[in-house]
Structures are given as structure tokens and as C-alpha cells.
PDB file of N, CA and C in Angstrom:
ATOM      1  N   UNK A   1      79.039  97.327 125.049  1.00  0.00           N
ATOM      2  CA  UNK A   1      79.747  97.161 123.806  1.00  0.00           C
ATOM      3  C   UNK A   1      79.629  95.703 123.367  1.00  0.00           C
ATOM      4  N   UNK A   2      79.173  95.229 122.200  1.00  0.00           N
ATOM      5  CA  UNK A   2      79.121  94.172 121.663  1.00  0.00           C
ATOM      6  C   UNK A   2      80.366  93.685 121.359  1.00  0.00           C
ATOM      7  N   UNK A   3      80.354  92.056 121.594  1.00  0.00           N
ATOM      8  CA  UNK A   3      81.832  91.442 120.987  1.00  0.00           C
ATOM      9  C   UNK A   3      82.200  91.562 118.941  1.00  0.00           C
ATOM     10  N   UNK A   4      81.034  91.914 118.654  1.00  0.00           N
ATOM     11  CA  UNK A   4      80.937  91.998 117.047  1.00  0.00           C
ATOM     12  C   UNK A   4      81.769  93.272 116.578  1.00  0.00           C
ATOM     13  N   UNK A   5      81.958  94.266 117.284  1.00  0.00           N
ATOM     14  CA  UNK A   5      82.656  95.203 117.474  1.00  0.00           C
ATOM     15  C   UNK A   5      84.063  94.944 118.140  1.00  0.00           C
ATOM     16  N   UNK A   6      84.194  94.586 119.255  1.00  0.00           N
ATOM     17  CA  UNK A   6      85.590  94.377 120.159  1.00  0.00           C
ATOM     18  C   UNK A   6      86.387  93.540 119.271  1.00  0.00           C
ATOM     19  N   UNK A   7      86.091  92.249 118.776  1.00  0.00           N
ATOM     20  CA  UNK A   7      86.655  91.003 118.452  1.00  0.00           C
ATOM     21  C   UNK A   7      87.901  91.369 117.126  1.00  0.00           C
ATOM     22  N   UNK A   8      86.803  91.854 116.106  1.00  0.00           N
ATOM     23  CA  UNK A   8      87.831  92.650 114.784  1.00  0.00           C
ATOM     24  C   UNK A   8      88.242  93.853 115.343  1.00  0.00           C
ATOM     25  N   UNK A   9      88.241  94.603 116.153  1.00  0.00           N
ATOM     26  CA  UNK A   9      88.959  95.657 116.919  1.00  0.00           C
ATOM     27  C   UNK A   9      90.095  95.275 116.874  1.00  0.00           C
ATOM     28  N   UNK A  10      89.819  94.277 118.057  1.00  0.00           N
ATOM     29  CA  UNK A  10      91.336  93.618 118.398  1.00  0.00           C
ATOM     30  C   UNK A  10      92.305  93.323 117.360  1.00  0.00           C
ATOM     31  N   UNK A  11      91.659  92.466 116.879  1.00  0.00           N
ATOM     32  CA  UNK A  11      92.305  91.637 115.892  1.00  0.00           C
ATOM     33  C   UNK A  11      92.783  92.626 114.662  1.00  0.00           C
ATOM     34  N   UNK A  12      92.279  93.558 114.489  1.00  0.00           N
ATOM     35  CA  UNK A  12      93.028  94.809 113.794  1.00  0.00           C
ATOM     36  C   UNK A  12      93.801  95.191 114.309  1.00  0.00           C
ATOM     37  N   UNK A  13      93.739  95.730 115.275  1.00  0.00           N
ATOM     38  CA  UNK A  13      95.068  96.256 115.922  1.00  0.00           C
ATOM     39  C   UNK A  13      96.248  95.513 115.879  1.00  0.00           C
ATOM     40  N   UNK A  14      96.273  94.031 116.165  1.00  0.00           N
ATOM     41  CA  UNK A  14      97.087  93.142 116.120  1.00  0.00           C
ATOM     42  C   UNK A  14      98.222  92.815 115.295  1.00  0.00           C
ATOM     43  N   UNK A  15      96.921  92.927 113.989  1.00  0.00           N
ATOM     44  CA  UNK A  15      97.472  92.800 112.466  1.00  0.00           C
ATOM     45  C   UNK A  15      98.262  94.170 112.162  1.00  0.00           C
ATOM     46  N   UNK A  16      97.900  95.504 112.538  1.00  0.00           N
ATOM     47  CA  UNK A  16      98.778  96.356 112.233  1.00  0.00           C
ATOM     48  C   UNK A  16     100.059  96.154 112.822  1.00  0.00           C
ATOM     49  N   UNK A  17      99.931  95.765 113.762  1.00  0.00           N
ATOM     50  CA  UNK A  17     101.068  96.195 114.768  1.00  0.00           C
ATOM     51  C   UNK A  17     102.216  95.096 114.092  1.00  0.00           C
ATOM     52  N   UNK A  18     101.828  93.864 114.202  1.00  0.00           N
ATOM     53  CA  UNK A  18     102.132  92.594 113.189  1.00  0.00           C
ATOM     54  C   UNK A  18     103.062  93.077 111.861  1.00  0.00           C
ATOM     55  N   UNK A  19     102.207  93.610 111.146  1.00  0.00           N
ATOM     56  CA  UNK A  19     102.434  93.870 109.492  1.00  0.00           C
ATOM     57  C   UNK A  19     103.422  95.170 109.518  1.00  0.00           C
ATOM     58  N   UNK A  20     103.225  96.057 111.294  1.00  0.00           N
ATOM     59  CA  UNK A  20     104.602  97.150 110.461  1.00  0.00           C
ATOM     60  C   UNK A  20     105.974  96.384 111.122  1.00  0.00           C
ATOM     61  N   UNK A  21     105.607  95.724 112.122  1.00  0.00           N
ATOM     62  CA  UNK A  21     106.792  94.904 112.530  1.00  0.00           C
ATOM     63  C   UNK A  21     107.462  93.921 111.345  1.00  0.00           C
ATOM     64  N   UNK A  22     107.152  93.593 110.579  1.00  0.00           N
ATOM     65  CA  UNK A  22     106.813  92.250 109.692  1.00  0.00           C
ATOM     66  C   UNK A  22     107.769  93.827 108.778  1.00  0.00           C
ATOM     67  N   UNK A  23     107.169  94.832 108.220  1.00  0.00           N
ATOM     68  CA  UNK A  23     107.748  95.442 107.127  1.00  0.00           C
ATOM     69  C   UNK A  23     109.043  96.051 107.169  1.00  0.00           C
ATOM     70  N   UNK A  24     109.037  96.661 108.929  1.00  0.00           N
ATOM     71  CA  UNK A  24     110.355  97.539 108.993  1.00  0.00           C
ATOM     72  C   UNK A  24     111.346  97.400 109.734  1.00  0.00           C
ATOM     73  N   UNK A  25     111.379  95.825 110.205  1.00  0.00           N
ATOM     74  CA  UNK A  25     112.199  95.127 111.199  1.00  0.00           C
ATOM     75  C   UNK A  25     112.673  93.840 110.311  1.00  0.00           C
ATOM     76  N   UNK A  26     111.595  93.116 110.082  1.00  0.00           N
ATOM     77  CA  UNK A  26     111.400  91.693 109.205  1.00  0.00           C
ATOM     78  C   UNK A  26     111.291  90.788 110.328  1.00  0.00           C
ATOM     79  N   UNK A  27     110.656  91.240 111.676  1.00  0.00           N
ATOM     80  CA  UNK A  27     110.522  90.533 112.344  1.00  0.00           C
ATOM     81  C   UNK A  27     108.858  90.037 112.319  1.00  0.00           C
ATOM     82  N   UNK A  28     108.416  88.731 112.694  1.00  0.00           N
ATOM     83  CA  UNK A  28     107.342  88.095 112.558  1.00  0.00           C
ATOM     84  C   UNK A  28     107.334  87.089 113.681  1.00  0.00           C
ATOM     85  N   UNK A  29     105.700  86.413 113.687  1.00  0.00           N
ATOM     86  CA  UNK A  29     106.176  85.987 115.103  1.00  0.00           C
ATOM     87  C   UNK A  29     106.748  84.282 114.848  1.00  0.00           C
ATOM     88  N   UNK A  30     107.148  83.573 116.172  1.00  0.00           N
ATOM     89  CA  UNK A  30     107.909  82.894 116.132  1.00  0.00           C
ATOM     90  C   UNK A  30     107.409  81.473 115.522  1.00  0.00           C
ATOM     91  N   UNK A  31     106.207  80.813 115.799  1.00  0.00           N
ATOM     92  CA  UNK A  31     105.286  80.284 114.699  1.00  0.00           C
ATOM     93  C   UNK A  31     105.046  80.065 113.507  1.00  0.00           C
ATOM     94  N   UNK A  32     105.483  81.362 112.798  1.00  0.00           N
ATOM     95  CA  UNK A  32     105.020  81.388 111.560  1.00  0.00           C
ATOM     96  C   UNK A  32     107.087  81.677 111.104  1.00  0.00           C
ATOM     97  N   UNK A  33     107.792  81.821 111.292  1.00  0.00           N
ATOM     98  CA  UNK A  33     109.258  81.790 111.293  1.00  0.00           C
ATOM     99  C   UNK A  33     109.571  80.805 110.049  1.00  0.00           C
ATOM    100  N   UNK A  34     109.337  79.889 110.241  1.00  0.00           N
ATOM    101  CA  UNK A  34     109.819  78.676 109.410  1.00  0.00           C
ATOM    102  C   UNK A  34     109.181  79.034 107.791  1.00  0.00           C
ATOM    103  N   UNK A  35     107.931  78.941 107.770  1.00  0.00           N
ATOM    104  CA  UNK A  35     107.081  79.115 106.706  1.00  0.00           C
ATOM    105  C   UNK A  35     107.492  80.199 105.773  1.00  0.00           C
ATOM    106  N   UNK A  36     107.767  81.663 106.548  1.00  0.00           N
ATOM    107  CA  UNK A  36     107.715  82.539 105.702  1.00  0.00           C
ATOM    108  C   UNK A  36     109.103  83.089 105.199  1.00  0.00           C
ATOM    109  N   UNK A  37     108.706  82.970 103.862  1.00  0.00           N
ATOM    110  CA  UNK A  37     110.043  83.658 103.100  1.00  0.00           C
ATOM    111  C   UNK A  37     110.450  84.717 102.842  1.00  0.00           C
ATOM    112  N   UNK A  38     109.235  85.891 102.583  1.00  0.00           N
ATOM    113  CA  UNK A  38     109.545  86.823 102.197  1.00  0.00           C
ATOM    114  C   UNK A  38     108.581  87.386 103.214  1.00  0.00           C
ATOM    115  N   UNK A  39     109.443  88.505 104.135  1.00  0.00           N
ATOM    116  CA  UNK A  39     108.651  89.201 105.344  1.00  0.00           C
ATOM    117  C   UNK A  39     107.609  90.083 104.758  1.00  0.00           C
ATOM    118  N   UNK A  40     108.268  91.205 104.272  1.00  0.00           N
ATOM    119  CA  UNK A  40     108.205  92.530 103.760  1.00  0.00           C
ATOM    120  C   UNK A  40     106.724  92.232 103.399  1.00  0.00           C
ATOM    121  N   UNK A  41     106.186  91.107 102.324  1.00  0.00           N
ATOM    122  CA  UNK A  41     105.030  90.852 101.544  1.00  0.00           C
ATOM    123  C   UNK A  41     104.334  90.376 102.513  1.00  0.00           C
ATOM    124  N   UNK A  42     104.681  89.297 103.414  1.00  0.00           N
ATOM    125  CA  UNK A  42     103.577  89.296 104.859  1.00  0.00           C
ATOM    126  C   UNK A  42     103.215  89.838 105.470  1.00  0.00           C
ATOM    127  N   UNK A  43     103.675  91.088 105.734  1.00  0.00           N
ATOM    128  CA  UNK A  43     104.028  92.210 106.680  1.00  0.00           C
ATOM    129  C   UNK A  43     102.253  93.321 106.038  1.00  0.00           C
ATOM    130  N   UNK A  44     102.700  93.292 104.587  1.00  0.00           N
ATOM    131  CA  UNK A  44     101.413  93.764 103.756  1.00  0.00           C
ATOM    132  C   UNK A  44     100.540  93.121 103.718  1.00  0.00           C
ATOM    133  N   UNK A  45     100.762  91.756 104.019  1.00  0.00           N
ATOM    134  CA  UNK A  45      98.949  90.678 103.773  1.00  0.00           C
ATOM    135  C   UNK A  45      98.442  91.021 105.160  1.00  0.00           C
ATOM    136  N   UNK A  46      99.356  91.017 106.148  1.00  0.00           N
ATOM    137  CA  UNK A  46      99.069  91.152 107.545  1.00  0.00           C
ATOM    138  C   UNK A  46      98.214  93.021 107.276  1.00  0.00           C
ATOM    139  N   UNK A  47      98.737  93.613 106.920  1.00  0.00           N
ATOM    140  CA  UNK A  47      98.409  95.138 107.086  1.00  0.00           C
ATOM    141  C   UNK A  47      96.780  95.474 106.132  1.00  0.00           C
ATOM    142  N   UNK A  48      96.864  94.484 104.772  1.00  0.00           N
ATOM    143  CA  UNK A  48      95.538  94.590 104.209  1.00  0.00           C
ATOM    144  C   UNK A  48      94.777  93.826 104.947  1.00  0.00           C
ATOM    145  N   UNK A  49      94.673  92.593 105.786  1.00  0.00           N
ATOM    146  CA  UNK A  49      94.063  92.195 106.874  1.00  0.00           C
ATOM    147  C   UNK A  49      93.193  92.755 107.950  1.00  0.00           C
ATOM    148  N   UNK A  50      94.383  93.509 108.480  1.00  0.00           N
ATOM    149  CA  UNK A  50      93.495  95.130 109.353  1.00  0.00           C
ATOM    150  C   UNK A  50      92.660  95.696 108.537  1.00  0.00           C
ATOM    151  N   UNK A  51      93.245  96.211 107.387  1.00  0.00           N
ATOM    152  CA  UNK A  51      92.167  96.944 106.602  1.00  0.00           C
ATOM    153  C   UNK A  51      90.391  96.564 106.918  1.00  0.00           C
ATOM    154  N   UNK A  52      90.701  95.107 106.663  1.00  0.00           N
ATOM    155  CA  UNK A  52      89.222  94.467 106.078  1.00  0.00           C
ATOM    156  C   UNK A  52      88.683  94.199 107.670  1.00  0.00           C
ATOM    157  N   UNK A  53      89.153  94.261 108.967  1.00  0.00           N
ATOM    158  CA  UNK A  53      88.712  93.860 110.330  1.00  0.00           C
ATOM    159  C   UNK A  53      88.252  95.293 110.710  1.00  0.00           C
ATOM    160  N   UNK A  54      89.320  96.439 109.793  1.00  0.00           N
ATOM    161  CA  UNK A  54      88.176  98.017 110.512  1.00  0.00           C
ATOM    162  C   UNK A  54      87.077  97.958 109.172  1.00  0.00           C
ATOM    163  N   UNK A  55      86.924  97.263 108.176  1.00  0.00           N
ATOM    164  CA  UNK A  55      85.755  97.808 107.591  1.00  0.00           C
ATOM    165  C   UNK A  55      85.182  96.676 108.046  1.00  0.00           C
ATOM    166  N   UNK A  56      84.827  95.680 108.462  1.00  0.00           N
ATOM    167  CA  UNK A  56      84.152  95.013 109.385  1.00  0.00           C
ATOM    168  C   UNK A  56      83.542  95.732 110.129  1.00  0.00           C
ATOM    169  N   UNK A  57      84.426  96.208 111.479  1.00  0.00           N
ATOM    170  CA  UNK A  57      83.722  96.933 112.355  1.00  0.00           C
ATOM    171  C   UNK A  57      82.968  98.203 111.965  1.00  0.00           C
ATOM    172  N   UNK A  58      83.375  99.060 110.944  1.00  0.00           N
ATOM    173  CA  UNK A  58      82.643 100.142 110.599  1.00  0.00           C
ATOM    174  C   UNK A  58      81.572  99.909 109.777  1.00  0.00           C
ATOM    175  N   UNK A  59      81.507  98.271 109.292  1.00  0.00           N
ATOM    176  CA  UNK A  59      80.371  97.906 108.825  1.00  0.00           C
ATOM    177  C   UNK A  59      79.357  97.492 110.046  1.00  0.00           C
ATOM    178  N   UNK A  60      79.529  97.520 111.208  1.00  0.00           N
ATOM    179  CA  UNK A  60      78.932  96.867 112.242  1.00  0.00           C
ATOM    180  C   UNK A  60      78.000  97.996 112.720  1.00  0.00           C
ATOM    181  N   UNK A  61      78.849  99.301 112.714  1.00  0.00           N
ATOM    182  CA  UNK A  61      78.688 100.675 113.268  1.00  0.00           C
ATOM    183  C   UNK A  61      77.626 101.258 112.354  1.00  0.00           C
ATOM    184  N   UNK A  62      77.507 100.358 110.862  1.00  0.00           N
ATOM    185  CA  UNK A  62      76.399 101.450 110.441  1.00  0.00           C
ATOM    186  C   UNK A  62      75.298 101.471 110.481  1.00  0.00           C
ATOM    187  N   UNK A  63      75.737  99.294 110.510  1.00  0.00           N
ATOM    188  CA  UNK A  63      73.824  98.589 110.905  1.00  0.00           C
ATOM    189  C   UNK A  63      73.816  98.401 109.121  1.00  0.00           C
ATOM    190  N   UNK A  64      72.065  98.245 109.127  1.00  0.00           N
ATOM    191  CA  UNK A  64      72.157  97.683 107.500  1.00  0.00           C
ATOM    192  C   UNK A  64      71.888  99.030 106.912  1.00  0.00           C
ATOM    193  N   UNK A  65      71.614  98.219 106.110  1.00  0.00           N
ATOM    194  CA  UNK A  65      71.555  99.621 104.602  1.00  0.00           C
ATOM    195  C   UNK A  65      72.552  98.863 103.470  1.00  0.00           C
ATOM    196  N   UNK A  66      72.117 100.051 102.622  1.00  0.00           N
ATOM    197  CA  UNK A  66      73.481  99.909 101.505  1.00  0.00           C
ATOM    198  C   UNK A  66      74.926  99.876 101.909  1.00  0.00           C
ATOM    199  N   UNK A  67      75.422 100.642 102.611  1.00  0.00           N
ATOM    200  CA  UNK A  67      76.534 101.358 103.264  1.00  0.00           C
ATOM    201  C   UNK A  67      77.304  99.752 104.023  1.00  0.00           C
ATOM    202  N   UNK A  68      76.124  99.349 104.526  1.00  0.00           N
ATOM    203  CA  UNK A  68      76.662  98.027 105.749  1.00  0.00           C
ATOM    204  C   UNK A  68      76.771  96.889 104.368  1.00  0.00           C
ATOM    205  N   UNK A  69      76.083  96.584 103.414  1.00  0.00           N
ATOM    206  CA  UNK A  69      76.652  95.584 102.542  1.00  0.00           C
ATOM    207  C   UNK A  69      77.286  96.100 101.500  1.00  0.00           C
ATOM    208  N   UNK A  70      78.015  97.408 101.366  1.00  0.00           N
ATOM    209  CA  UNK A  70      79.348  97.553 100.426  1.00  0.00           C
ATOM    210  C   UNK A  70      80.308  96.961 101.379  1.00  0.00           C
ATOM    211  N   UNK A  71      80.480  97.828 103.042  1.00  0.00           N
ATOM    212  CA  UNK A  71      81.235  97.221 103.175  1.00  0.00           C
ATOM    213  C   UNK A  71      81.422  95.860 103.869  1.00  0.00           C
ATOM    214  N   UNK A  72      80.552  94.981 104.033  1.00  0.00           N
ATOM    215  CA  UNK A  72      80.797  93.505 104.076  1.00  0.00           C
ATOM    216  C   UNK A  72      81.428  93.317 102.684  1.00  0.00           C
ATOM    217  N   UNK A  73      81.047  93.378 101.333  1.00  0.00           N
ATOM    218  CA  UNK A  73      81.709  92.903 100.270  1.00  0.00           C
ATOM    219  C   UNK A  73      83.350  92.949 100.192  1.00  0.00           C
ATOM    220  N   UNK A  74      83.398  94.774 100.443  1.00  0.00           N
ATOM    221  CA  UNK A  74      84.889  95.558 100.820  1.00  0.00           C
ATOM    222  C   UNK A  74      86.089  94.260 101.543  1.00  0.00           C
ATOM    223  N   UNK A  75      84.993  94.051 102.386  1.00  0.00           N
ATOM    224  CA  UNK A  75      85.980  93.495 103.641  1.00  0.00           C
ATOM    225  C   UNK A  75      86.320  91.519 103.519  1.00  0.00           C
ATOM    226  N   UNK A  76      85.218  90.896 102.320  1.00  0.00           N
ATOM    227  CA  UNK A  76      85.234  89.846 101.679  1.00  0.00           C
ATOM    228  C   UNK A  76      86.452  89.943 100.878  1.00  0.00           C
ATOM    229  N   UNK A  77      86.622  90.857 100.229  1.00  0.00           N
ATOM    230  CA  UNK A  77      87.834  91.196  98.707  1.00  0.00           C
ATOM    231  C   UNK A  77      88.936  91.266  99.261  1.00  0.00           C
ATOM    232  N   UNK A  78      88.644  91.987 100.581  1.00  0.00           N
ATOM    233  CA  UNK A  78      90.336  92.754 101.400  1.00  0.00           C
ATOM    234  C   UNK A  78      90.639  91.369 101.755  1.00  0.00           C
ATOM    235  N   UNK A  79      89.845  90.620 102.637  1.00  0.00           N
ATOM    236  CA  UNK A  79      90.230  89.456 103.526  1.00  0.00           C
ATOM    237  C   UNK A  79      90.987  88.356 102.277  1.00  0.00           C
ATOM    238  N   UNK A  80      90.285  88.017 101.506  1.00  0.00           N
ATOM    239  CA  UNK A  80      90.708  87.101  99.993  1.00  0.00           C
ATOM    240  C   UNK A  80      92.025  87.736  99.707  1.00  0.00           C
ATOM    241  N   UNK A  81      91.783  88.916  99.634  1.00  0.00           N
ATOM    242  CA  UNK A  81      93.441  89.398  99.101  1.00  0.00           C
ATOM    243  C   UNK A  81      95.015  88.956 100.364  1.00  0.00           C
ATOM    244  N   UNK A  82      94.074  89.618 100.928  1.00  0.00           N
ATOM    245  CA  UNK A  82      95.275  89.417 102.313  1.00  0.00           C
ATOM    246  C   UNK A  82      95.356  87.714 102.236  1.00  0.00           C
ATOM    247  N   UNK A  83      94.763  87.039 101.716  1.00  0.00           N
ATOM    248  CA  UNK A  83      95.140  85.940 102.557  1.00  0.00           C
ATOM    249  C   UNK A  83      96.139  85.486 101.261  1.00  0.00           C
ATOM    250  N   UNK A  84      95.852  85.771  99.675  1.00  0.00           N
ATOM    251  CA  UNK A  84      96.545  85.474  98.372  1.00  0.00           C
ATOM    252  C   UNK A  84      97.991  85.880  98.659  1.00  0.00           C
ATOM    253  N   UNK A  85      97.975  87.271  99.534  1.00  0.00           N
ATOM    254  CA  UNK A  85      99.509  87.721  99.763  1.00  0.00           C
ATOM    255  C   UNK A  85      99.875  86.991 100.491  1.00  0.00           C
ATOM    256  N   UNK A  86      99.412  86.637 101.889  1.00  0.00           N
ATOM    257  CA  UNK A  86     100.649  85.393 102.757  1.00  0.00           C
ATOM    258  C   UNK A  86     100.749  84.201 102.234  1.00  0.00           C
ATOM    259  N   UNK A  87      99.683  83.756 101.203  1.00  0.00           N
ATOM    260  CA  UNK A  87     100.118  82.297 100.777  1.00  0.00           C
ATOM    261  C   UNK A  87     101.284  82.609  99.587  1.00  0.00           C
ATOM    262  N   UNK A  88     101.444  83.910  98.982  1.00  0.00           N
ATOM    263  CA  UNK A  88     102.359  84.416  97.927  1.00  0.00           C
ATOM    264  C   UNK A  88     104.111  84.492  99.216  1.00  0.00           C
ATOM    265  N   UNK A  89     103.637  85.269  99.829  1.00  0.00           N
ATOM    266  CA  UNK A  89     104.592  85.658 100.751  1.00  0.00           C
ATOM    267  C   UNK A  89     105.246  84.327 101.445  1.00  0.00           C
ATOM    268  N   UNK A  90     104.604  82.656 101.436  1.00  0.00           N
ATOM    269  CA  UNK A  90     105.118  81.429 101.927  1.00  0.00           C
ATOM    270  C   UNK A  90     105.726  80.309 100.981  1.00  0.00           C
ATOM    271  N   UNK A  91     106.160  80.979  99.723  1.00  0.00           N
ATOM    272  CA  UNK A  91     106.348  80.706  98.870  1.00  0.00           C
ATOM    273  C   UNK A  91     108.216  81.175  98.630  1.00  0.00           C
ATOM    274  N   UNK A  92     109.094  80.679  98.173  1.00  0.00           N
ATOM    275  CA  UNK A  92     110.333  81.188  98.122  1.00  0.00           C
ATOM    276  C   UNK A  92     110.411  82.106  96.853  1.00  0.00           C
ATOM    277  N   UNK A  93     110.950  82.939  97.166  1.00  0.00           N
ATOM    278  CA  UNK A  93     111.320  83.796  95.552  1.00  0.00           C
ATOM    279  C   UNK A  93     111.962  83.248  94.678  1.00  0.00           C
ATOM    280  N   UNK A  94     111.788  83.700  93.347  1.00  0.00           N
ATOM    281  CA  UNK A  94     112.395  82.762  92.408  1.00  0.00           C
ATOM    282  C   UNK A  94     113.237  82.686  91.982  1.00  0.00           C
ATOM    283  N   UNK A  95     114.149  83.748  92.518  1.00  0.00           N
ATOM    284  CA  UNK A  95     115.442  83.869  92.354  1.00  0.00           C
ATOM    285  C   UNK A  95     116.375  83.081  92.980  1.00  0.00           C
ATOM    286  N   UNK A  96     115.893  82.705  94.355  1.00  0.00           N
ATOM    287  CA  UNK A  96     116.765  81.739  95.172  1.00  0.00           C
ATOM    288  C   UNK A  96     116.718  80.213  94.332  1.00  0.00           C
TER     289      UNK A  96
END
């Protein structure tokens, strides 16, 4: 088994596990505590994160072709997004 496969495995799994903790607890880990204001929305940058680490790997699984550079692009857009939500999510609401 290649690490090109294992590495975003992991690291998906992580992020799920992360992002439902983050949504239905509001717990996050202890590191990132200070920074974040609003869980719930980290919890989702964390969860579209995974998204883009299994189309990684299922981009790994197909080899090239068309198929393997949609989803590298897929997983460019997901990753950009996820990251717009935790820098949104480290931000205070505007109500406070």
C-alpha cells in the first residue's frame, strides 16, 4: 500500500471524526480552543476537509485519465473552501 493513499486516509478520518465532534458537542481540540469562535462552522470546514482527502485518495485509486484530474480539481475547490470556512469560523460573530 502506498503512503499516497494511507496519508489522506488518515487524515480524513481525522477530520471527520474532528468536524462531528466540533458540530454536536462544540468540542475541538485544545490548540485550536483560543482561536475559534464559532465551533459548529469549524466543525463543517473540518468535515468539507475530509471530503477533499477521500477525493484525493479516490483520485489516487483511479490513476490518470480524465476521472483522476476532475478529481484533483474537486479536491483543490473542497480544500480552498474548507480552509475559507475555518478562517470564517476564527473570526467572532457580529453580533457579539
Amino acid at each position: 500500500m502506498s503512503w499516497f493513499l494511507v496519508v489522506p486516509s488518515v487524515l480524513g478520518v481525522l477530520l471527520v471524526v474532528g468536524g462531528v465532534a466540533a458540530i454536536r458537542t462544540g468540542w475541538i481540540l485544545p490548540f485550536q480552543r483560543r482561536r475559534v469562535h464559532r465551533t459548529e462552522l469549524f466543525g463543517w470546514a473540518q468535515l468539507v476537509m475530509a471530503v477533499a482527502f477521500g477525493a484525493q485518495t479516490a483520485g489516487q485509486l483511479l490513476g490518470e485519465g480524465e476521472a483522476g484530474y476532475v478529481l484533483g480539481v474537486v479536491t483543490m475547490i473542497a480544500l480552498l473552501g474548507g480552509l475559507v470556512l475555518a478562517i470564517v469560523a476564527q473570526r467572532p460573530s457580529p453580533d457579539r
